[in-house]
Protein backbone atom coordinates (compact mmCIF):
# COMPACT_ATOMS: atom_id res chain seq x y z
CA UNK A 1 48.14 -59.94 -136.31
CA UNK A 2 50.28 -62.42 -134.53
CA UNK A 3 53.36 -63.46 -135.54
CA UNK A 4 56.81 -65.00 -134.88
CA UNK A 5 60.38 -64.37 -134.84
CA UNK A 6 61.75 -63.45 -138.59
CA UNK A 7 58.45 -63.88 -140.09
CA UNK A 8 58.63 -60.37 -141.33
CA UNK A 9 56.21 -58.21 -139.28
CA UNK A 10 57.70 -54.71 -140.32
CA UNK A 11 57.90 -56.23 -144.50
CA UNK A 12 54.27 -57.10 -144.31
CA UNK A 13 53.33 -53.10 -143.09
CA UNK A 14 55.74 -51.81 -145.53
CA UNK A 15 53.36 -54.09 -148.49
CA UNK A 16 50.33 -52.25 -147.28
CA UNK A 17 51.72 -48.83 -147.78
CA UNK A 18 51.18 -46.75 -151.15
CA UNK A 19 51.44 -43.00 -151.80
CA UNK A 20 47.92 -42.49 -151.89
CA UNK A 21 46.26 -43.95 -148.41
CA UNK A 22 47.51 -41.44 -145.88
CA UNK A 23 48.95 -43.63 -143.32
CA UNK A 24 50.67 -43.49 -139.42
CA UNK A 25 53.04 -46.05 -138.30
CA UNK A 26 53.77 -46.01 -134.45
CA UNK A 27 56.45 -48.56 -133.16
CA UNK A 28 58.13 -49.09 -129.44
CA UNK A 29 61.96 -49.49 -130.15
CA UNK A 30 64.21 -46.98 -131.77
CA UNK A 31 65.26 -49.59 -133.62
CA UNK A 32 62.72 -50.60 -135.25
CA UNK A 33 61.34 -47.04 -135.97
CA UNK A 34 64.89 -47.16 -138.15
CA UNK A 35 63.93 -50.41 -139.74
CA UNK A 36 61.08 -48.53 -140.66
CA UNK A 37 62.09 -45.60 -141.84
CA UNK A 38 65.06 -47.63 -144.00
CA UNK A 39 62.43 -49.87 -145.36
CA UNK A 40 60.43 -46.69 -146.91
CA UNK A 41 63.52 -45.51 -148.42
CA UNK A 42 64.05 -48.96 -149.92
CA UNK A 43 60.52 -49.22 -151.26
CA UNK A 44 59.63 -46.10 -152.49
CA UNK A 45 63.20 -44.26 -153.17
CA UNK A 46 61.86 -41.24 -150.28
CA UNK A 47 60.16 -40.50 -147.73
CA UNK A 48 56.53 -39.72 -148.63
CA UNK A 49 54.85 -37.24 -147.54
CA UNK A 50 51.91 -39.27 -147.32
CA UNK A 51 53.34 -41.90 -144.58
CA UNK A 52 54.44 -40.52 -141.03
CA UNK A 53 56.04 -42.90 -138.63
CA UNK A 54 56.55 -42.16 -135.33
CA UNK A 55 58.21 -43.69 -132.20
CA UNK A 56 55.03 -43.89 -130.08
CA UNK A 57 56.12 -41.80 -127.09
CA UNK A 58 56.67 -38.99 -129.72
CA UNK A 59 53.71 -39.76 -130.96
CA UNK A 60 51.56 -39.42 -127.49
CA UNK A 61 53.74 -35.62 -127.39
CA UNK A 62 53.98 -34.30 -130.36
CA UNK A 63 50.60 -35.76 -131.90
CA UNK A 64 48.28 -36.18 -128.83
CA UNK A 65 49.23 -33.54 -125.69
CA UNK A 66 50.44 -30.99 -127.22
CA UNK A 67 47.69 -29.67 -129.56
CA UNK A 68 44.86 -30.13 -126.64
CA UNK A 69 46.93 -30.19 -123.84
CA UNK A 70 49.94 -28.08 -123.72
CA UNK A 71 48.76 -24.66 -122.80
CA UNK A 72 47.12 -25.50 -120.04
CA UNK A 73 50.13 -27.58 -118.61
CA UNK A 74 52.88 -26.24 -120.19
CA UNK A 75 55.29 -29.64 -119.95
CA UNK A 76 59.15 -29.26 -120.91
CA UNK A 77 59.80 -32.82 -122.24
CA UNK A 78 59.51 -36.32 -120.80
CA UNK A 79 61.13 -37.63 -117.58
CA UNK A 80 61.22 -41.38 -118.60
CA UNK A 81 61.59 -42.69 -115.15
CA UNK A 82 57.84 -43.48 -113.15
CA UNK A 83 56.62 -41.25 -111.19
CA UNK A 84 57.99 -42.32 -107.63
CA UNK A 85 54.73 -41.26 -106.14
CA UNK A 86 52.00 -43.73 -106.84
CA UNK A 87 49.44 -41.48 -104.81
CA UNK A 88 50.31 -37.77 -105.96
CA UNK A 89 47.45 -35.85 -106.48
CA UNK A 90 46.35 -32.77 -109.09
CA UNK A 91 48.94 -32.10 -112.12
CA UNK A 92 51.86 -33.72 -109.63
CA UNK A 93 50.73 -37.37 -110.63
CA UNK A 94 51.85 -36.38 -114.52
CA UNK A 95 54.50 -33.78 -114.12
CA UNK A 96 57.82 -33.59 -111.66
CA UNK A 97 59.33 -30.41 -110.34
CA UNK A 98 60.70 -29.77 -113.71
CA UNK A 99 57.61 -29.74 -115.42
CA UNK A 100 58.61 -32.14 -117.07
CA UNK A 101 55.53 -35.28 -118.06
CA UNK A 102 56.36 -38.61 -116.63
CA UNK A 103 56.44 -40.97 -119.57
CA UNK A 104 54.02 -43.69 -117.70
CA UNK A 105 51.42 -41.46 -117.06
CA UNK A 106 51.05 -39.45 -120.25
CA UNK A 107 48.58 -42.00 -121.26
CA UNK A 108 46.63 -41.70 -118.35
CA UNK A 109 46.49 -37.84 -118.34
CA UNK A 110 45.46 -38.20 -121.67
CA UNK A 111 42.23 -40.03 -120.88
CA UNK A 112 41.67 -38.62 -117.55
CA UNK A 113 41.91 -34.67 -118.98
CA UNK A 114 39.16 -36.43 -121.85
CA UNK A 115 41.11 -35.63 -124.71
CA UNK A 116 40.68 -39.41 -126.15
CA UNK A 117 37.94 -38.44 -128.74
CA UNK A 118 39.91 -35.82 -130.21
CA UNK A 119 42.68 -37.37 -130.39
CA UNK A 120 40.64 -39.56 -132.29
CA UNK A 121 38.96 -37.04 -134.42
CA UNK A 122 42.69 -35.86 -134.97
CA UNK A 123 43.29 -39.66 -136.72
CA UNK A 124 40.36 -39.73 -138.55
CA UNK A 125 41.49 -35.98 -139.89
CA UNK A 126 44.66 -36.64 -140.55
CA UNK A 127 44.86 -40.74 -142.11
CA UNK A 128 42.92 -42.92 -143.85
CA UNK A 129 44.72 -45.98 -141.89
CA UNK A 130 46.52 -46.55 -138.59
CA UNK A 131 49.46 -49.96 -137.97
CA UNK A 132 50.84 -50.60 -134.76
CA UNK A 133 54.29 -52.37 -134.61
CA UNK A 134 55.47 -54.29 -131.60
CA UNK A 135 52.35 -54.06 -130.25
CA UNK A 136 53.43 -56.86 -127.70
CA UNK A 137 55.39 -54.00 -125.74
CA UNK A 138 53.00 -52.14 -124.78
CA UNK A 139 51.62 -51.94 -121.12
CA UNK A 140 50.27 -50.19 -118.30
CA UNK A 141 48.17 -47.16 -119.03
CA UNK A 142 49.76 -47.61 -122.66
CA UNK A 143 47.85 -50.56 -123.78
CA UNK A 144 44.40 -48.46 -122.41
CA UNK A 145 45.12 -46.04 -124.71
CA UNK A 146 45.39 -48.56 -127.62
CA UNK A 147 41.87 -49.14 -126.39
CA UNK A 148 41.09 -45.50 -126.80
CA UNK A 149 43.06 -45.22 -130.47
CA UNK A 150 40.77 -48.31 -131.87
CA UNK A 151 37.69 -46.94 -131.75
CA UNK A 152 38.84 -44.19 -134.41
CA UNK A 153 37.01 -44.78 -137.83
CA UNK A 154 39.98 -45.44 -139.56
CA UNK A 155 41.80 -48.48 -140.39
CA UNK A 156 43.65 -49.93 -137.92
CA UNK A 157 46.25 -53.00 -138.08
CA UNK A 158 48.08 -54.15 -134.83
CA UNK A 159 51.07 -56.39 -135.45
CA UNK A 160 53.25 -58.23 -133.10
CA UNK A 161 55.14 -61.27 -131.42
CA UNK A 162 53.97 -62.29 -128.08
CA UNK A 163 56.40 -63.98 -127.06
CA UNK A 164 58.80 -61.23 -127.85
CA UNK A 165 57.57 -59.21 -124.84
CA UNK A 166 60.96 -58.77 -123.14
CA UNK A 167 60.16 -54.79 -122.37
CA UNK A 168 57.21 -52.49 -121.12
CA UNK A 169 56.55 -49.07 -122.68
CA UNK A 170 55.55 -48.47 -119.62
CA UNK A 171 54.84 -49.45 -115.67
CA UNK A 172 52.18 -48.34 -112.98
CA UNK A 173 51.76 -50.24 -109.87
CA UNK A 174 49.07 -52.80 -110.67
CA UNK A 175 47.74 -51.11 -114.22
CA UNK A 176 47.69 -54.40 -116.48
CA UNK A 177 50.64 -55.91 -114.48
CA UNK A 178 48.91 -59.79 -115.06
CA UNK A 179 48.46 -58.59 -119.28
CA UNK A 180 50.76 -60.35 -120.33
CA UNK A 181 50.60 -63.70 -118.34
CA UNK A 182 48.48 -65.89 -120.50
CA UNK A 183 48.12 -65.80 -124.76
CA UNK A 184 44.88 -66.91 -125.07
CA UNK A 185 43.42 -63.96 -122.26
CA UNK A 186 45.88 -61.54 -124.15
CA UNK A 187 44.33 -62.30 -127.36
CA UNK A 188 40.69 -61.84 -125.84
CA UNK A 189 42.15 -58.27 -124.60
CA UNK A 190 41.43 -57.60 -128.85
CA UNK A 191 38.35 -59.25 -129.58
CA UNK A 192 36.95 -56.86 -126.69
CA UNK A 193 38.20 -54.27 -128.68
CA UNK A 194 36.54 -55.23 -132.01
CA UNK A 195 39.91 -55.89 -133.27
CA UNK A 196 39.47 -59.52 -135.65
CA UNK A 197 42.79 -61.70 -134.30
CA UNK A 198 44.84 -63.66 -137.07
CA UNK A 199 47.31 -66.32 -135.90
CA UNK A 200 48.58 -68.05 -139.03
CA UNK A 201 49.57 -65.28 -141.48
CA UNK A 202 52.68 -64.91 -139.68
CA UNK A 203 53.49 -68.08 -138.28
CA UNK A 204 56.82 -69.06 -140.55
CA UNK A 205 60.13 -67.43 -140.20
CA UNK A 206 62.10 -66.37 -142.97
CA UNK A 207 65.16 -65.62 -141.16
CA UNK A 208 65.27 -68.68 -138.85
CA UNK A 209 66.30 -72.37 -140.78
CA UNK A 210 64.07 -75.44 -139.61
CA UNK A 211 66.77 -76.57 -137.30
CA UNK A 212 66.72 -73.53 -135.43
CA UNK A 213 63.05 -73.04 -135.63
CA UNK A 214 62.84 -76.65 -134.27
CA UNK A 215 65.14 -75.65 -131.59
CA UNK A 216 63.26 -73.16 -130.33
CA UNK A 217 59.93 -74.97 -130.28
CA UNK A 218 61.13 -77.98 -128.62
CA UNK A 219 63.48 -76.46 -125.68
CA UNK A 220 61.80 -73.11 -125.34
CA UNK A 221 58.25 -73.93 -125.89
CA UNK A 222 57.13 -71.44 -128.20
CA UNK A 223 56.10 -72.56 -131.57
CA UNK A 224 57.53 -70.96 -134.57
CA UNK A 225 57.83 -72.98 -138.04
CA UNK A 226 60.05 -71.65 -141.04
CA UNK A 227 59.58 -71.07 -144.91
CA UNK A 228 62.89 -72.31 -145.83
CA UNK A 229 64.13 -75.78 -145.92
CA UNK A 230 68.26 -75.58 -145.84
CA UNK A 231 69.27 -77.15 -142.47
CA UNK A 232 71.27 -75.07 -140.04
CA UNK A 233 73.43 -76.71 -137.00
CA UNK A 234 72.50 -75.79 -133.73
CA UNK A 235 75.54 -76.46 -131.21
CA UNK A 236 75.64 -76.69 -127.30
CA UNK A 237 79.45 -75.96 -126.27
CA UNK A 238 80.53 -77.34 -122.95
CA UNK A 239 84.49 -77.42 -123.42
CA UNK A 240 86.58 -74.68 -123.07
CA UNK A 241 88.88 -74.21 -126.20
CA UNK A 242 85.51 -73.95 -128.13
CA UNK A 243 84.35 -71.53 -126.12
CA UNK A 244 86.91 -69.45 -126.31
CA UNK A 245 87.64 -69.97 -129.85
CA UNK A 246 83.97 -68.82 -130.13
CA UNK A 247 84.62 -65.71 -128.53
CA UNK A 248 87.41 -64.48 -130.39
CA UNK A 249 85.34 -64.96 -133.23
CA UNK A 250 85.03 -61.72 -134.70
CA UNK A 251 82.52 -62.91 -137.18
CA UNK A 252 79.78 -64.43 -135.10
CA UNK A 253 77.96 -62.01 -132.68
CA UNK A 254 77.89 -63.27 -128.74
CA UNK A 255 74.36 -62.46 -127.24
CA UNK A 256 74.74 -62.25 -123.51
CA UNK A 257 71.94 -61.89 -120.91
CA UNK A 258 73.23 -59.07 -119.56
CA UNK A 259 76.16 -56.18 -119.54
CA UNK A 260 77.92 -57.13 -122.85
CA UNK A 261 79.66 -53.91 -122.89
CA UNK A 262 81.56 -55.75 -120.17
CA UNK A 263 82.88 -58.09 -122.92
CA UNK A 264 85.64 -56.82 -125.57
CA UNK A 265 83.96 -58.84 -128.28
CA UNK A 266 81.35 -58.62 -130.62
CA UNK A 267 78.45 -58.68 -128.84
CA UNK A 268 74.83 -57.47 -127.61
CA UNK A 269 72.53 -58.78 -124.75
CA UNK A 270 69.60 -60.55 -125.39
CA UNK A 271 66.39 -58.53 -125.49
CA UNK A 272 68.64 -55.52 -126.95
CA UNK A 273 68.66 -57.63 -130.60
CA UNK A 274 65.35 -57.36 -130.85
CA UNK A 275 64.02 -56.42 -134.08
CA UNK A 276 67.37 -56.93 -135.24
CA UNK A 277 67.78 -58.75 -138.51
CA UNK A 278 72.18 -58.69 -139.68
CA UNK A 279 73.01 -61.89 -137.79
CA UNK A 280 74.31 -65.15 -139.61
CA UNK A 281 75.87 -67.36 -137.25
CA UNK A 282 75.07 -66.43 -133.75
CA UNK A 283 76.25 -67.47 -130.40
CA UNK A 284 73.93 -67.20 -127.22
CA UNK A 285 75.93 -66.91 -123.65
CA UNK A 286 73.55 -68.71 -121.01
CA UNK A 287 73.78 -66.92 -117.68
CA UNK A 288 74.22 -70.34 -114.55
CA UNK A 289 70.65 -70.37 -114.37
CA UNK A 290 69.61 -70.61 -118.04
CA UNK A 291 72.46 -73.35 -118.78
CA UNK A 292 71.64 -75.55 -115.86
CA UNK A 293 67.84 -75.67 -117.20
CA UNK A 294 69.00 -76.77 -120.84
CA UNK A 295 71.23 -79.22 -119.25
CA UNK A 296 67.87 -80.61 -117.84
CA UNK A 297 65.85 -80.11 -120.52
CA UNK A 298 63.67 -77.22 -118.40
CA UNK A 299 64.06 -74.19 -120.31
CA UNK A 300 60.35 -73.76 -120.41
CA UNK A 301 60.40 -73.19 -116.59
CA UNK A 302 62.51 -70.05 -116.93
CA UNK A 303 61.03 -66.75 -115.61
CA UNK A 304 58.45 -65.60 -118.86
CA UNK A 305 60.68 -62.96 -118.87
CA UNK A 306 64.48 -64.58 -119.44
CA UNK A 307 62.56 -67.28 -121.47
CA UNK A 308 61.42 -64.69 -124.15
CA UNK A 309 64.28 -63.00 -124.16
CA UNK A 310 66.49 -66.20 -124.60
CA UNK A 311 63.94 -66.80 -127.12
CA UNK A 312 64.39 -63.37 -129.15
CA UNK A 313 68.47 -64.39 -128.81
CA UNK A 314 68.04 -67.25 -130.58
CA UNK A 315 66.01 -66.46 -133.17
CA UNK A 316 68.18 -64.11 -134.54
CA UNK A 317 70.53 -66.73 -136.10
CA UNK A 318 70.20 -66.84 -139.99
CA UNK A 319 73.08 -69.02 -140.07
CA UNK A 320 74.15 -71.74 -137.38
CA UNK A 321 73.24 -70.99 -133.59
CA UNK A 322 75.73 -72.19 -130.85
CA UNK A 323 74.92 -72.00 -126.86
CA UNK A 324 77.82 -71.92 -124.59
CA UNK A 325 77.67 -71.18 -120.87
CA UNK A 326 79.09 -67.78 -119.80
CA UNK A 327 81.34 -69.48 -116.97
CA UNK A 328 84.12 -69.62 -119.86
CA UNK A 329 83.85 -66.42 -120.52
CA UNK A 330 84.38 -64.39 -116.77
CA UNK A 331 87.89 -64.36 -117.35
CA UNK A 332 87.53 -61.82 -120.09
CA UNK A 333 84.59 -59.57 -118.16
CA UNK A 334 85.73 -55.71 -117.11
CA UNK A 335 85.11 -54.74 -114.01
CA UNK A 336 83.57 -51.48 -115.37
């Protein structure tokens, strides 16, 4: 299931759940396993024991290597950095000198040690139905493995935003480097799985105003329409009392591009928001390059990369969403 900014992705999994279907919930982003977790508390008042949700690296440890796989390898935790050896051979390609498994080949070892159909069987043991949150994060071997995990006989729901790919679960030299590159070939990616695509369920915000929604679909280029019908402002800043009245603003959250914590202000950098949802008014801080293609009209030419992640910024505004350029705001940067 495809969706958009605000159009309530995690809501619509939380709908599906009951306390009778046994049910696993894997997500990316710690984040969003909180959203989660909140949203179960919310709905059913604790945490069933029938519902498990996971952060999906602890889910490829705890669930899939260690009941096959640990006592022949014997791994002490995850080294999240790649494995700086693209050609290591034997057990060194998965494990470093620590024995500990390198997150972006756990995956892989996984399918190359042929534990797939258990894990599998393991599903299909365990649950009677299987959703997959951010599902646009995932990458290298990762998104093989989701490959692997759909041909269990359970039921399985994938849910996700394309264009809110701003980070990989995981890297490997060439291993689905181009996955991401085009919708319509990432879309095909499921219908080779069996998977049946739906693009319209999803397609409105809820958190986004038409204004904003409008924004984003005629500067940014990626088409997101809203439920509600109150107009919000949106507001390019160029002078620099504004701007600095703006920042001062203890109220409205500054999204920057990059090293907020640099800032003493209320703030976050872009693709760190996402999944966030406790923003009214919100100002995004354009980085030289990003504010000289709005001045042109050319934000669609970004990188894909700073254009989704301008994209997640801006779609986090419930309220009004201003743009300013961070020249007016170097003064205030730390050096550290």
């Amino acid at each position: 299931m495809f969706a958009v900014a605000g159009a309530g992705k995690t809501t619509y999994i939380l709908n599906q759940l009951n306390l009778e279907s046994r049910a696993i919930i894997l997500t990316y982003t710690i984040s969003n396993f909180n959203n989660l977790q909140d949203g179960l508390l919310h709905k059913f008042g604790h945490y069933p024991q029938n519902i498990k949700v996971y952060t999906y690296f602890n889910f490829l440890y705890q669930f899939c290597y260690r009941p096959f796989l640990s006592y022949k390898l014997k791994a002490k935790g995850i080294n999240w950095k790649p494995n700086p050896n693209l050609y290591a051979q034997n057990d060194a390609r998965y494990l470093d000198s620590y024995q500990r498994l390198y997150s972006n080949r756990i995956a892989k070892l996984l399918e190359e040690k042929d534990v797939a159909e258990r894990v599998r069987q393991r599903l299909v043991k365990y649950f009677d139905v299987l959703f997959i949150d951010e599902i646009q994060d995932f990458a290298g071997h990762d998104f093989n493995f989701l490959k692997q995990l759909a041909a269990a006989q359970i039921q399985i729901l994938f849910v996700g935003d394309f264009y809110q790919h701003t980070f990989d679960t995981s890297r490997d030299g060439s291993v689905n480097k181009s996955l991401h590159d085009d919708y319509a070939k990432y879309q095909a990616q499921f219908k080779s799985m069996g998977i049946t695509t739906d693009s319209t369920t999803l397609i409105k915000s809820h958190r986004c105003s038409p204004s904003i929604c409008d924004f984003i679909t005629s500067q940014i280029g990626i088409q997101i329409g809203s439920h509600r019908t109150d107009q919000k402002i949106v507001t390019i800043v160029s002078d620099e009392q504004t701007a600095i009245a703006l920042y001062n603003d203890v109220q409205i959250v500054k999204l920057f591009y990059q090293e907020h914590h640099k800032y003493n202000c209320y703030s976050k950098n872009w693709g760190d928001c996402k999944g966030e949802d406790k923003y009214n008014d919100v100002c995004v801080v354009l980085n030289g390059k990003t504010w000289s293609h709005l001045q042109t009209n050319k934000i669609q030419e970004l990188p894909t990369q700073t254009r989704n992640k301008l994209y997640v910024a801006c779609s986090r505004a419930k309220g009004n969403l201003t743009l300013v350029s961070d020249q007016h705001f170097k003064k205030f940067k730390q050096p550290v």
